[in-house]
PDB file of N, CA and C in Angstrom:
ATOM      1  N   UNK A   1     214.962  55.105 161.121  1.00  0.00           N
ATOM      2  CA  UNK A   1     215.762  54.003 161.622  1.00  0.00           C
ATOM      3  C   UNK A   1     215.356  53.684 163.058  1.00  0.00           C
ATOM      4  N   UNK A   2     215.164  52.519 163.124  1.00  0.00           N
ATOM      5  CA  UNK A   2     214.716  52.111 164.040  1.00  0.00           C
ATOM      6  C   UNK A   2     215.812  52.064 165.486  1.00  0.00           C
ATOM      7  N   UNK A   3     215.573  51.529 166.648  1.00  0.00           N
ATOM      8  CA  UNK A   3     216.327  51.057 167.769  1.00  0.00           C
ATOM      9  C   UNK A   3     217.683  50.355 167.221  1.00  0.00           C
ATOM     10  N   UNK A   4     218.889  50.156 167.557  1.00  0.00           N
ATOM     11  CA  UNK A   4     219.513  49.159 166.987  1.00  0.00           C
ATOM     12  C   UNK A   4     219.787  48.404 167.924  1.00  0.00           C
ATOM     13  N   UNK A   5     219.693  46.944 167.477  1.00  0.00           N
ATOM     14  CA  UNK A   5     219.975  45.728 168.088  1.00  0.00           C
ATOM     15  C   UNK A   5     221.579  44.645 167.459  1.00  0.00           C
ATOM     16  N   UNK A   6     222.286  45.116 168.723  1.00  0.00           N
ATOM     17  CA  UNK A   6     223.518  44.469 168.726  1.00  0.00           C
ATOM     18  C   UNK A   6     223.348  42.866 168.224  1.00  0.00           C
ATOM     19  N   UNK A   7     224.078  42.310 167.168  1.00  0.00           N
ATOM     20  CA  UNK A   7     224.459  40.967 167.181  1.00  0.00           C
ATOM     21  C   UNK A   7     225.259  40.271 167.749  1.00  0.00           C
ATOM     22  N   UNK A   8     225.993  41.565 168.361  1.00  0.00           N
ATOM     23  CA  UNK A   8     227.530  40.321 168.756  1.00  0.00           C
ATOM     24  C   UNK A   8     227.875  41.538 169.662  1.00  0.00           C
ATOM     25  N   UNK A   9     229.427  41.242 169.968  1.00  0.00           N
ATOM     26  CA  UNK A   9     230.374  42.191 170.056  1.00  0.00           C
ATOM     27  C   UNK A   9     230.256  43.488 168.661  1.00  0.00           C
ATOM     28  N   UNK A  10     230.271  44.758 169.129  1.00  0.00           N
ATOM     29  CA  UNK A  10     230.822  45.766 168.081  1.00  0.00           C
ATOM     30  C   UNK A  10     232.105  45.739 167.880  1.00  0.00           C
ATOM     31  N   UNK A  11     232.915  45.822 166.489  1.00  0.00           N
ATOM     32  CA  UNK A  11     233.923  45.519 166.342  1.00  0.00           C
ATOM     33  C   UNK A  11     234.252  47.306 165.310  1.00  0.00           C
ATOM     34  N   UNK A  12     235.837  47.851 165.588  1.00  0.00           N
ATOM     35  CA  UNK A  12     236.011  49.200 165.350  1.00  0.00           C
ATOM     36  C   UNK A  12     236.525  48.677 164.520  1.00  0.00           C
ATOM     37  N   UNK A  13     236.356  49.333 162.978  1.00  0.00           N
ATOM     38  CA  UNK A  13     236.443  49.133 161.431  1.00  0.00           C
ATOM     39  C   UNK A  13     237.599  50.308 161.245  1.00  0.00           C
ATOM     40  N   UNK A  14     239.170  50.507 160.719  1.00  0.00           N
ATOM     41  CA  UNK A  14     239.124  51.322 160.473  1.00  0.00           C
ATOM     42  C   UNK A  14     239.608  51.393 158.802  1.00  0.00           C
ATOM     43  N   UNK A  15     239.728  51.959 158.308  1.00  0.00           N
ATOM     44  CA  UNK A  15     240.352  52.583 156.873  1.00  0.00           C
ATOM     45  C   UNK A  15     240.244  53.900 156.317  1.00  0.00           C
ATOM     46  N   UNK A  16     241.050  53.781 155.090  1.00  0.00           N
ATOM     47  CA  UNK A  16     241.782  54.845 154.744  1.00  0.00           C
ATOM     48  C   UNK A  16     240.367  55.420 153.999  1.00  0.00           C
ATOM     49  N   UNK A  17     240.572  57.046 154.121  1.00  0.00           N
ATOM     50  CA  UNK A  17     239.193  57.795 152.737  1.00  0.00           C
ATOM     51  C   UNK A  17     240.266  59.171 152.496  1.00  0.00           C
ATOM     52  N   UNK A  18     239.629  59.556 150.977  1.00  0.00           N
ATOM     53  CA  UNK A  18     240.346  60.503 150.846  1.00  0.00           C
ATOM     54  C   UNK A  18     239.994  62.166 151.780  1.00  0.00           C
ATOM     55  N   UNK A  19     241.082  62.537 151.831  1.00  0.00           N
ATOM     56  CA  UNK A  19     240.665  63.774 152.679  1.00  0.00           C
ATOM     57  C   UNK A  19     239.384  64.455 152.207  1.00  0.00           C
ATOM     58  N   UNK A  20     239.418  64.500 151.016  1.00  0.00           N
ATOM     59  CA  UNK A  20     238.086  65.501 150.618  1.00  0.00           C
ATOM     60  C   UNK A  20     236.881  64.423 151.136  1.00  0.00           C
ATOM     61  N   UNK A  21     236.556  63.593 150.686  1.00  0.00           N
ATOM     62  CA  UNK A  21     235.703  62.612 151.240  1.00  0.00           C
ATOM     63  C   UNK A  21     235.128  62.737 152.474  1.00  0.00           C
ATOM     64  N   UNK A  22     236.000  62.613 153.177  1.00  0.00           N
ATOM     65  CA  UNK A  22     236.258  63.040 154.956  1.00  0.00           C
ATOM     66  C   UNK A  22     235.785  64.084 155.022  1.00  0.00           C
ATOM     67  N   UNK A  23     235.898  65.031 154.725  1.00  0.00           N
ATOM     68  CA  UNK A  23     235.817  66.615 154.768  1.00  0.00           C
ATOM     69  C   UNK A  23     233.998  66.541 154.553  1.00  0.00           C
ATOM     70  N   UNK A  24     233.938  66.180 153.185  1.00  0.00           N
ATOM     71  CA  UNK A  24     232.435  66.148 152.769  1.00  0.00           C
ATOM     72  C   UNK A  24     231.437  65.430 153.688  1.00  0.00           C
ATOM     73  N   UNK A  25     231.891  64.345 154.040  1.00  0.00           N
ATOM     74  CA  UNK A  25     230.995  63.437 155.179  1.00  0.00           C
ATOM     75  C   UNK A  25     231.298  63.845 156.596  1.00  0.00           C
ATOM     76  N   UNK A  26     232.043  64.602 156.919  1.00  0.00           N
ATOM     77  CA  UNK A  26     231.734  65.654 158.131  1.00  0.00           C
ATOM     78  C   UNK A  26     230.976  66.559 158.167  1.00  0.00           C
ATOM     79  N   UNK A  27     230.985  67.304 157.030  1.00  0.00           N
ATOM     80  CA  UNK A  27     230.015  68.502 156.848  1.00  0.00           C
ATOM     81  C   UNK A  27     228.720  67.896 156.797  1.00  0.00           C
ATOM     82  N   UNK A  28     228.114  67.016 156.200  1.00  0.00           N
ATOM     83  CA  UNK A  28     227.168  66.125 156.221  1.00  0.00           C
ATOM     84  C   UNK A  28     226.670  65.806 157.630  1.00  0.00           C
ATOM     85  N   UNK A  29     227.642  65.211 157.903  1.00  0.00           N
ATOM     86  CA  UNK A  29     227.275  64.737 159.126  1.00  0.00           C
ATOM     87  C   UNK A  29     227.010  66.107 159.789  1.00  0.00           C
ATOM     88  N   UNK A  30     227.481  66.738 159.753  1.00  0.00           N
ATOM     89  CA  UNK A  30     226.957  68.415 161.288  1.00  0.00           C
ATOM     90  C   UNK A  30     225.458  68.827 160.556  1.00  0.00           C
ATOM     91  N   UNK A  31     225.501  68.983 159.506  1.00  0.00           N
ATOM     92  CA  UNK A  31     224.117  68.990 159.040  1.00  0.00           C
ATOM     93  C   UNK A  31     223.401  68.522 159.793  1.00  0.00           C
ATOM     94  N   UNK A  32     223.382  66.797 159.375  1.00  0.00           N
ATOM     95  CA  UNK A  32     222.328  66.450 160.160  1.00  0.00           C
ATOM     96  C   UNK A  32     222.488  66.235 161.597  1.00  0.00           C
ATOM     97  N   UNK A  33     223.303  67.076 162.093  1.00  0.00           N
ATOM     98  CA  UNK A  33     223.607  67.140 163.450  1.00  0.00           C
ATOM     99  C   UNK A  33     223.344  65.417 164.235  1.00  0.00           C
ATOM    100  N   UNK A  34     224.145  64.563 163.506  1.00  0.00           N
ATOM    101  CA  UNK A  34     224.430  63.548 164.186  1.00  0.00           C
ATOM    102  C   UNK A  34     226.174  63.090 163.847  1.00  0.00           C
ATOM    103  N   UNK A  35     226.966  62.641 164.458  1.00  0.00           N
ATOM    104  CA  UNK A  35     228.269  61.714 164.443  1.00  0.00           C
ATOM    105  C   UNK A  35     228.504  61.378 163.249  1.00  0.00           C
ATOM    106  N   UNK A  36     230.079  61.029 162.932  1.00  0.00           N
ATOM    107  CA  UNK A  36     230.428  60.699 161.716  1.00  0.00           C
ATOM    108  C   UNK A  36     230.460  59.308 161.717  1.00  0.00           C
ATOM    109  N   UNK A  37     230.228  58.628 163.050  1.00  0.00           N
ATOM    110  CA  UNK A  37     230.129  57.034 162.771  1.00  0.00           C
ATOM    111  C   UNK A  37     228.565  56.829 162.418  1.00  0.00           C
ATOM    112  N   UNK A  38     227.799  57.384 163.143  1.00  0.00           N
ATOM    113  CA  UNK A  38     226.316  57.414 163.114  1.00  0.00           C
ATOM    114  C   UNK A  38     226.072  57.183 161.374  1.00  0.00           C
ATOM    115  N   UNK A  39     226.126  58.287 161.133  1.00  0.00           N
ATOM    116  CA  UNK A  39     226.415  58.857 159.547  1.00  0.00           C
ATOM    117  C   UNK A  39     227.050  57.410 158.563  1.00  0.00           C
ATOM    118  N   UNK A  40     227.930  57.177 159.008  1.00  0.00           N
ATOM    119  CA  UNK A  40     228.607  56.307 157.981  1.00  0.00           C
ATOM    120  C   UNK A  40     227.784  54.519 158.280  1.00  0.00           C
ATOM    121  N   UNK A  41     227.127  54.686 159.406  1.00  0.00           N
ATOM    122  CA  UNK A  41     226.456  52.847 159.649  1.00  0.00           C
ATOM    123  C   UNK A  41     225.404  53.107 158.809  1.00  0.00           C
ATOM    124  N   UNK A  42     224.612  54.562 159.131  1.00  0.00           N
ATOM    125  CA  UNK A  42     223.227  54.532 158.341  1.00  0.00           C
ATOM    126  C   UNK A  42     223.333  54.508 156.718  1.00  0.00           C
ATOM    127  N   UNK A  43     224.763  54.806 156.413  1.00  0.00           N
ATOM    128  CA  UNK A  43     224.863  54.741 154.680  1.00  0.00           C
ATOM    129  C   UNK A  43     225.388  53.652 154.418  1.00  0.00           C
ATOM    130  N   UNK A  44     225.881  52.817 155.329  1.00  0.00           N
ATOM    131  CA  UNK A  44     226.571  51.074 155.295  1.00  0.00           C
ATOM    132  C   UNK A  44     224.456  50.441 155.209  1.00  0.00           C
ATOM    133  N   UNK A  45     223.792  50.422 156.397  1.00  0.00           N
ATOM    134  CA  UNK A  45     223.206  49.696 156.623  1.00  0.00           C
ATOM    135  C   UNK A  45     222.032  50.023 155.158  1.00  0.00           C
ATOM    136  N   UNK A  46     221.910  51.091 154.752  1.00  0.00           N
ATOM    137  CA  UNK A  46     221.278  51.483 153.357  1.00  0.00           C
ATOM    138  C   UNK A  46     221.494  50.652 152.415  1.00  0.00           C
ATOM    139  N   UNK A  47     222.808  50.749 152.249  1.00  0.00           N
ATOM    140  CA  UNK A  47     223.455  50.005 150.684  1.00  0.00           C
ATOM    141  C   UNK A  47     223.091  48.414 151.336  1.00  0.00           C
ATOM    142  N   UNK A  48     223.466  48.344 152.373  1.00  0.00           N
ATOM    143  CA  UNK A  48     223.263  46.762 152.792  1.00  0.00           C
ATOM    144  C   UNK A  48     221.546  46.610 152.228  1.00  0.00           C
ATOM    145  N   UNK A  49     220.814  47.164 152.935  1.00  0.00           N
ATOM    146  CA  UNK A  49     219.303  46.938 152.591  1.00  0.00           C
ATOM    147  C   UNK A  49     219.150  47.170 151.164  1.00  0.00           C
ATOM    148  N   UNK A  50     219.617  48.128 150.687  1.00  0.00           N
ATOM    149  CA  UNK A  50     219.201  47.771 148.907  1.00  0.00           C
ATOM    150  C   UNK A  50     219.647  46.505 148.540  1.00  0.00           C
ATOM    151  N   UNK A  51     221.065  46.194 148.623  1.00  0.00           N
ATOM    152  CA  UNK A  51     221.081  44.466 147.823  1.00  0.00           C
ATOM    153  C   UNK A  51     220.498  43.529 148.343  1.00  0.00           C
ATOM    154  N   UNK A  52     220.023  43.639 150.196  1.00  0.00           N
ATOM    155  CA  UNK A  52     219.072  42.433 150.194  1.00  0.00           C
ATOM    156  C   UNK A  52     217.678  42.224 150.186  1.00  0.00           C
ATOM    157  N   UNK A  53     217.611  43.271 149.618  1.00  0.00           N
ATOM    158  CA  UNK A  53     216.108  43.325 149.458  1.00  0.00           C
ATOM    159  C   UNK A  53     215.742  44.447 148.286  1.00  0.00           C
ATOM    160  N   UNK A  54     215.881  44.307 146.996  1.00  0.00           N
ATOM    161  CA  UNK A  54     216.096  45.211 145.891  1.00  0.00           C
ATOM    162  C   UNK A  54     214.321  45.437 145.691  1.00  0.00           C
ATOM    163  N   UNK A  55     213.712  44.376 146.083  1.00  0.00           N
ATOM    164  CA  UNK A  55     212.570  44.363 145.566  1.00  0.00           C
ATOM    165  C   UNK A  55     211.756  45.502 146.089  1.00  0.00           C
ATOM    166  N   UNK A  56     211.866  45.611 147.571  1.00  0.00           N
ATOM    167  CA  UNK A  56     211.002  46.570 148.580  1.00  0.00           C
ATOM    168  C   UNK A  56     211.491  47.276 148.081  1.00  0.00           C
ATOM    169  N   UNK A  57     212.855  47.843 147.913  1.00  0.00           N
ATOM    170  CA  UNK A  57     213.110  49.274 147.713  1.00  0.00           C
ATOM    171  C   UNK A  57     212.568  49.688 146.037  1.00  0.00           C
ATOM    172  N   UNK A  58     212.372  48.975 145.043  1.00  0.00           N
ATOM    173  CA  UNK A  58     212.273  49.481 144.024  1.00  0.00           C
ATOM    174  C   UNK A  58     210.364  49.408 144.296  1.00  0.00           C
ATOM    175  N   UNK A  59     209.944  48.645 145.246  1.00  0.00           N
ATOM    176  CA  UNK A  59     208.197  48.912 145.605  1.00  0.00           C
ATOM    177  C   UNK A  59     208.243  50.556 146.360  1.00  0.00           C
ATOM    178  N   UNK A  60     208.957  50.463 146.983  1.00  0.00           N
ATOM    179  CA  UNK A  60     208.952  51.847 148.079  1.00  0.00           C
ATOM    180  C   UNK A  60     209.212  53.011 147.393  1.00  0.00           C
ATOM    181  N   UNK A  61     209.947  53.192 146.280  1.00  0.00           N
ATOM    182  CA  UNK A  61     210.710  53.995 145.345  1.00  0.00           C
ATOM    183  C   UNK A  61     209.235  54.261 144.540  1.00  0.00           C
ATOM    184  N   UNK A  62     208.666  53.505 143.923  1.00  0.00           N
ATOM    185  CA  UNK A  62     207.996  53.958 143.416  1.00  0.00           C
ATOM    186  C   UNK A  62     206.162  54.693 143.743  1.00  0.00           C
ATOM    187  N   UNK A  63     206.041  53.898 145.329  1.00  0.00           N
ATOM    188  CA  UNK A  63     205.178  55.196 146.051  1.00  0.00           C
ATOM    189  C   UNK A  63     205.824  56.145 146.427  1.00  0.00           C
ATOM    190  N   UNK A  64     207.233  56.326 146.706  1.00  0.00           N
ATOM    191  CA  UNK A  64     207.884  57.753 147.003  1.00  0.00           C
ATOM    192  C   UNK A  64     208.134  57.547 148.604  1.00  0.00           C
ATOM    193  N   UNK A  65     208.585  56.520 148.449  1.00  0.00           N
ATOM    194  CA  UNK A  65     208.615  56.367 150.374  1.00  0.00           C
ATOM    195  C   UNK A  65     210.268  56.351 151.254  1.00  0.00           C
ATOM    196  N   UNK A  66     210.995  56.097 149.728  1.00  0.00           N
ATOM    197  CA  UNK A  66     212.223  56.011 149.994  1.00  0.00           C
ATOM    198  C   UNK A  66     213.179  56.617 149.127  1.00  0.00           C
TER     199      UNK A  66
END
């Protein structure tokens, strides 16, 4: 992942997850020894990049790049 470049104002998202959820994506997150917001943009901005662009990822998927 590259640099990130602000569009706007950052705006604080919040909602509800189930405790275990929470629990699991903390542990995750210390793993990879980065933040639980960190953690949760890079699995937002993922799913975002698969639907807009299904094509690269199913090209990338199949050299093994992603």
């Amino acid at each position: 992942m590259r640099g990130r470049k602000s569009i706007g104002p950052t705006k604080v998202v919040k909602f509800k997850m189930h405790t275990d959820v929470y629990e699991f994506l903390k542990d995750v997150a210390r793993e990879q020894k980065i933040s639980l917001a960190e953690l949760l943009r890079r699995i937002i901005y993922r799913a975002v990049y698969e639907v807009s662009f299904p094509e690269a990822v199913r090209k990338a998927r199949r050299k093994k790049l992603y």
